[in-house]
Protein backbone atom coordinates (compact mmCIF):
# COMPACT_ATOMS: atom_id res chain seq x y z
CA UNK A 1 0.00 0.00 0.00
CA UNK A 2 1.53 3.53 -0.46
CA UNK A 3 0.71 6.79 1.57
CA UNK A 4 -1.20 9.32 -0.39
CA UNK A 5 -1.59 13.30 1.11
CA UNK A 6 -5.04 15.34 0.62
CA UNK A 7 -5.23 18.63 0.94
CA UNK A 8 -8.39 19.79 2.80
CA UNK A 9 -8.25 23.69 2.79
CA UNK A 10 -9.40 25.66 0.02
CA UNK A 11 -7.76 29.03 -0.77
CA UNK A 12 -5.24 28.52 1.54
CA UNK A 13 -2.90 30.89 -0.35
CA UNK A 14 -3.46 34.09 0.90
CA UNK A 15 -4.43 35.93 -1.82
CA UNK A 16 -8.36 35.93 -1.45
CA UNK A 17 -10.61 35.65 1.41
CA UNK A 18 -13.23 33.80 -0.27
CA UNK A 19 -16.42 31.82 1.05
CA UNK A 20 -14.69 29.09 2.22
CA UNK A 21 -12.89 31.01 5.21
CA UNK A 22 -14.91 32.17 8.04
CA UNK A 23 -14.30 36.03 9.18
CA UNK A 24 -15.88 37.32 11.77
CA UNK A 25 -16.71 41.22 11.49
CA UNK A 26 -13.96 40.67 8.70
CA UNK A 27 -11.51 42.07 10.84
CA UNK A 28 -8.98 39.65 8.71
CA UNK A 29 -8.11 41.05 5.39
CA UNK A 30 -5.70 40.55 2.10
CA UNK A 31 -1.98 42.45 2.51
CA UNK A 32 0.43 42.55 -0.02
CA UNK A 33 4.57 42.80 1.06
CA UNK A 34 6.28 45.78 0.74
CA UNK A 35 8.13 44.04 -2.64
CA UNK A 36 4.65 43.37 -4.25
CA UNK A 37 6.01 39.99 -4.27
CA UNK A 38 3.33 37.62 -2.51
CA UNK A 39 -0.43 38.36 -0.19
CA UNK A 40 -1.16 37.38 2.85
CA UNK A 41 -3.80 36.97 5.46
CA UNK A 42 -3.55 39.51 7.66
CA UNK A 43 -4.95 40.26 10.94
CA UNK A 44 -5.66 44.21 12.45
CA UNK A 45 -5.76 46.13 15.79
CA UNK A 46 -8.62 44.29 17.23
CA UNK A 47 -8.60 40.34 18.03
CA UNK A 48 -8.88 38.80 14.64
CA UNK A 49 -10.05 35.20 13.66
CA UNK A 50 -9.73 33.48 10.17
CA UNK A 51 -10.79 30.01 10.05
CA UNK A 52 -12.68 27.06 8.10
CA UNK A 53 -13.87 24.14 8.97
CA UNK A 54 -14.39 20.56 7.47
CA UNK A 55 -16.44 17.88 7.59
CA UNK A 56 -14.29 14.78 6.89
CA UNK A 57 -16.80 12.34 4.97
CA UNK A 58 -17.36 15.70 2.75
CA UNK A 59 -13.73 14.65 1.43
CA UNK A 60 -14.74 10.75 1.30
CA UNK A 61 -12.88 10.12 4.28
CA UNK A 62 -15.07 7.29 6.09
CA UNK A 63 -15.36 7.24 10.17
CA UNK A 64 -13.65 3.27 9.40
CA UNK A 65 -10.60 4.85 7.98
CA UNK A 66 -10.15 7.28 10.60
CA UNK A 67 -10.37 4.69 13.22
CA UNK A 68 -7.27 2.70 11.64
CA UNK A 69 -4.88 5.90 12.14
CA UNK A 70 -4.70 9.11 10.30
CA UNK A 71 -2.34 11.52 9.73
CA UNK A 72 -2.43 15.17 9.59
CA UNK A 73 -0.02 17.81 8.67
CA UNK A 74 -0.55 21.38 9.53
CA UNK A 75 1.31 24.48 8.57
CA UNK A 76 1.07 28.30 7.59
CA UNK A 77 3.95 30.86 7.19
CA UNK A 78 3.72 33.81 9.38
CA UNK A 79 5.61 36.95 9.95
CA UNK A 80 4.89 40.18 12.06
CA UNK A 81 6.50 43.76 11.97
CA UNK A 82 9.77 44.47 13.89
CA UNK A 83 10.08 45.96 16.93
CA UNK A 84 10.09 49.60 17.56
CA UNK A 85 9.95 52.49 15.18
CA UNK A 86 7.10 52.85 13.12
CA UNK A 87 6.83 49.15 13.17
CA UNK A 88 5.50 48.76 16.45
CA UNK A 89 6.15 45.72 18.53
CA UNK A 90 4.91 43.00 16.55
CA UNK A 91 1.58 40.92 17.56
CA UNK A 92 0.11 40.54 21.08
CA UNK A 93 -1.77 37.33 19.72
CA UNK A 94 -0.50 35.27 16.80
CA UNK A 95 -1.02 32.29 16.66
CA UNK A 96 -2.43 28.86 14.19
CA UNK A 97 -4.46 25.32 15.19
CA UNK A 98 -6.52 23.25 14.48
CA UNK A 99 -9.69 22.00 16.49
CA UNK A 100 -10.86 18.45 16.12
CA UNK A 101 -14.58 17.80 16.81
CA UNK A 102 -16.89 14.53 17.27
CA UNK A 103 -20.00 13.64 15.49
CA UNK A 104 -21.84 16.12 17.92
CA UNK A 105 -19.71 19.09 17.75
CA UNK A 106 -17.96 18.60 20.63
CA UNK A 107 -14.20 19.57 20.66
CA UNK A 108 -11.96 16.52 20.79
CA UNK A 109 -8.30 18.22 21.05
CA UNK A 110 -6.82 21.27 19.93
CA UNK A 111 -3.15 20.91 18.02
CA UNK A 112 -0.95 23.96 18.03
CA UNK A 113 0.82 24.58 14.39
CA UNK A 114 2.43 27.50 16.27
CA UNK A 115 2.03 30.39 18.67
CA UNK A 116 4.35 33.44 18.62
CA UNK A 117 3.23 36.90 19.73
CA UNK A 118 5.70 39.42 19.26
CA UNK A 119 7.98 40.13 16.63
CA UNK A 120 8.98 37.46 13.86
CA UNK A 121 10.05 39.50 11.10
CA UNK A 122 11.19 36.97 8.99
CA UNK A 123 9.04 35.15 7.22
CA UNK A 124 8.79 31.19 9.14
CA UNK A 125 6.82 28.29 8.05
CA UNK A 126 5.56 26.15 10.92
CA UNK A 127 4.66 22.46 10.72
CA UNK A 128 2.91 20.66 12.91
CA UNK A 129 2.14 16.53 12.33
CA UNK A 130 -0.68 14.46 14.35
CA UNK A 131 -2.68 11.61 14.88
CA UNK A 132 -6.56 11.97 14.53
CA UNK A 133 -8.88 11.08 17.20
CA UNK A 134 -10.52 8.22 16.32
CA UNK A 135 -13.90 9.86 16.88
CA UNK A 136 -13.00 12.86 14.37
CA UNK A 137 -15.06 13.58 12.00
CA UNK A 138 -14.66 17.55 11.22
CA UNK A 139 -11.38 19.51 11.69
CA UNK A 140 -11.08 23.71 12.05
CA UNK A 141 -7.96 25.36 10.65
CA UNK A 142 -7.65 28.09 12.91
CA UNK A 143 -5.67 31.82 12.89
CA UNK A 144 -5.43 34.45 15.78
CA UNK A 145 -4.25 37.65 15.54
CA UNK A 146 -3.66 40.90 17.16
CA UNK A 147 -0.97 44.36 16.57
CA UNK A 148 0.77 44.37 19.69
CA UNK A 149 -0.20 48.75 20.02
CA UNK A 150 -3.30 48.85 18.44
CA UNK A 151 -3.24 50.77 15.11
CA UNK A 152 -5.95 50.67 12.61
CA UNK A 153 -5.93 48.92 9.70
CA UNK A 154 -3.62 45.57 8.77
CA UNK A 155 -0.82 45.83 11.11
CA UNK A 156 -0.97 42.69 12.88
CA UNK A 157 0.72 39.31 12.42
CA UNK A 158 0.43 37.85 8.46
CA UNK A 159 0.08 34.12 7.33
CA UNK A 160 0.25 32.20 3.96
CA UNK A 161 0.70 29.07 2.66
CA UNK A 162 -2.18 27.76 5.05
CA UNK A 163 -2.23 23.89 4.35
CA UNK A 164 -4.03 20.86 6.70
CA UNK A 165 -3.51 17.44 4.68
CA UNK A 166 -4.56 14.18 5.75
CA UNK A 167 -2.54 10.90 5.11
CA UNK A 168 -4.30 7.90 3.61
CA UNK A 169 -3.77 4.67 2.88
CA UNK A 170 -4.27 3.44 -0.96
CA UNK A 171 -2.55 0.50 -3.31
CA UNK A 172 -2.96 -3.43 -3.18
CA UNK A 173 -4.02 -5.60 -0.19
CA UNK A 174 -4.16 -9.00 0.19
CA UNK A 175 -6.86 -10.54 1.36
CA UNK A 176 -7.47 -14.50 2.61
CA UNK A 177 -10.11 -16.46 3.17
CA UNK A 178 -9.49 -18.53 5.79
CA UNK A 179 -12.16 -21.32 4.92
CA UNK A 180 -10.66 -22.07 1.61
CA UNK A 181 -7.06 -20.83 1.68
CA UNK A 182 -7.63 -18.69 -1.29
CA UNK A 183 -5.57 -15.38 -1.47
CA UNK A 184 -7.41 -12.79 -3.75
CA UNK A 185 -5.59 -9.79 -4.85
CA UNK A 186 -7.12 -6.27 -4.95
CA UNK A 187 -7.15 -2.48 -4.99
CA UNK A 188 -8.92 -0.87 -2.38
CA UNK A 189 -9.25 2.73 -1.29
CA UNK A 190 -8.65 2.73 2.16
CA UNK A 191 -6.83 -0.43 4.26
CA UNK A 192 -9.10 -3.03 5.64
CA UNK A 193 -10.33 -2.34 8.96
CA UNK A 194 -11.42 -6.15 10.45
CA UNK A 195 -10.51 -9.30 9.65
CA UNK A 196 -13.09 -12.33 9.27
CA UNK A 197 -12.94 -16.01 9.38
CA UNK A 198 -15.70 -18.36 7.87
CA UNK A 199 -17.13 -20.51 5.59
CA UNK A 200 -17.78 -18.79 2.45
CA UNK A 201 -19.23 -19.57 -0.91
């Protein structure tokens, strides 16, 4: 069987805030650097959330194969202004998860990608890898921001490159009926999640 990675988020690029991404009072909005060179998310003066959420079997990712043992990679790059100056003093909240949450909405763990308030003026990429709950079945991709004094407008902490991909099994499985000793050979979608002995026919 080989390992095969699926990108959940949608417009995770930072160029467009589109329906996919929820934003409360839109306090998040699009930045450009100051070399025109790429956009980001980027939060302002007030305590700023970004986030979307997914329901797992939306992505035909079955409660069974969960309960084997998934994967899932996290990451975002983030920078925030230098310290003093005109720049201010970076972010007071900056920070990226990801909430997991049961068949009933309830929250099952929170993983950290990263969380940095203050200055990171150079651009980082964080990267965070975990094991689902088995009782998963919808993630959030979270980000939390906040300018450190205050100003108006985009000031606080940016992020790009937003990414959540699951890992899943896929390729050729044996499989043997016990009863008859007969070894079929096939390609399934997922790995097989029981075995069973009997008579068959």
């Amino acid at each position: 069987a080989s390992a095969v990675e699926v990108e959940l988020l949608k417009d995770g690029q930072g160029t467009a805030i589109t329906a996919n991404w929820t934003n409360p009072d839109n306090r998040f909005g699009i930045w450009t650097d100051n070399d025109n060179v790429a956009s980001w998310f980027r939060a302002t003066y007030e305590e700023s959330t970004l986030s979307q959420s997914v329901t797992l079997s939306d992505c035909g990712i079955s409660a069974e194969e969960i309960q084997v043992g998934m994967t899932m990679t996290a990451s975002a790059t983030v920078f925030t202004y230098g310290s003093g100056g005109s720049y201010g003093d970076g972010s007071r909240i900056c920070n990226v998860k990801v909430y997991e949450y049961d068949a009933n909405g309830t929250v099952l763990a929170v993983n950290t990608v990263m969380d940095k308030p203050g200055v990171l003026f150079d651009a980082t990429t964080f990267t965070t890898n975990f094991t689902l709950n088995p009782d998963t079945r919808s993630v959030k991709y979270e980000m939390n921001g906040q300018d450190v004094v205050n100003w108006q407008n985009l000031y606080g902490p940016a992020f790009r490159n937003c990414s959540m991909k699951v890992t899943r099994n896929s390729g050729a499985y044996n499989v043997t009926f016990v009863s008859t000793g007969t070894t079929l050979e096939g390609s399934l979608d997922r790995p097989p999640v029981a075995s069973r002995s009997g008579d068959y026919t």
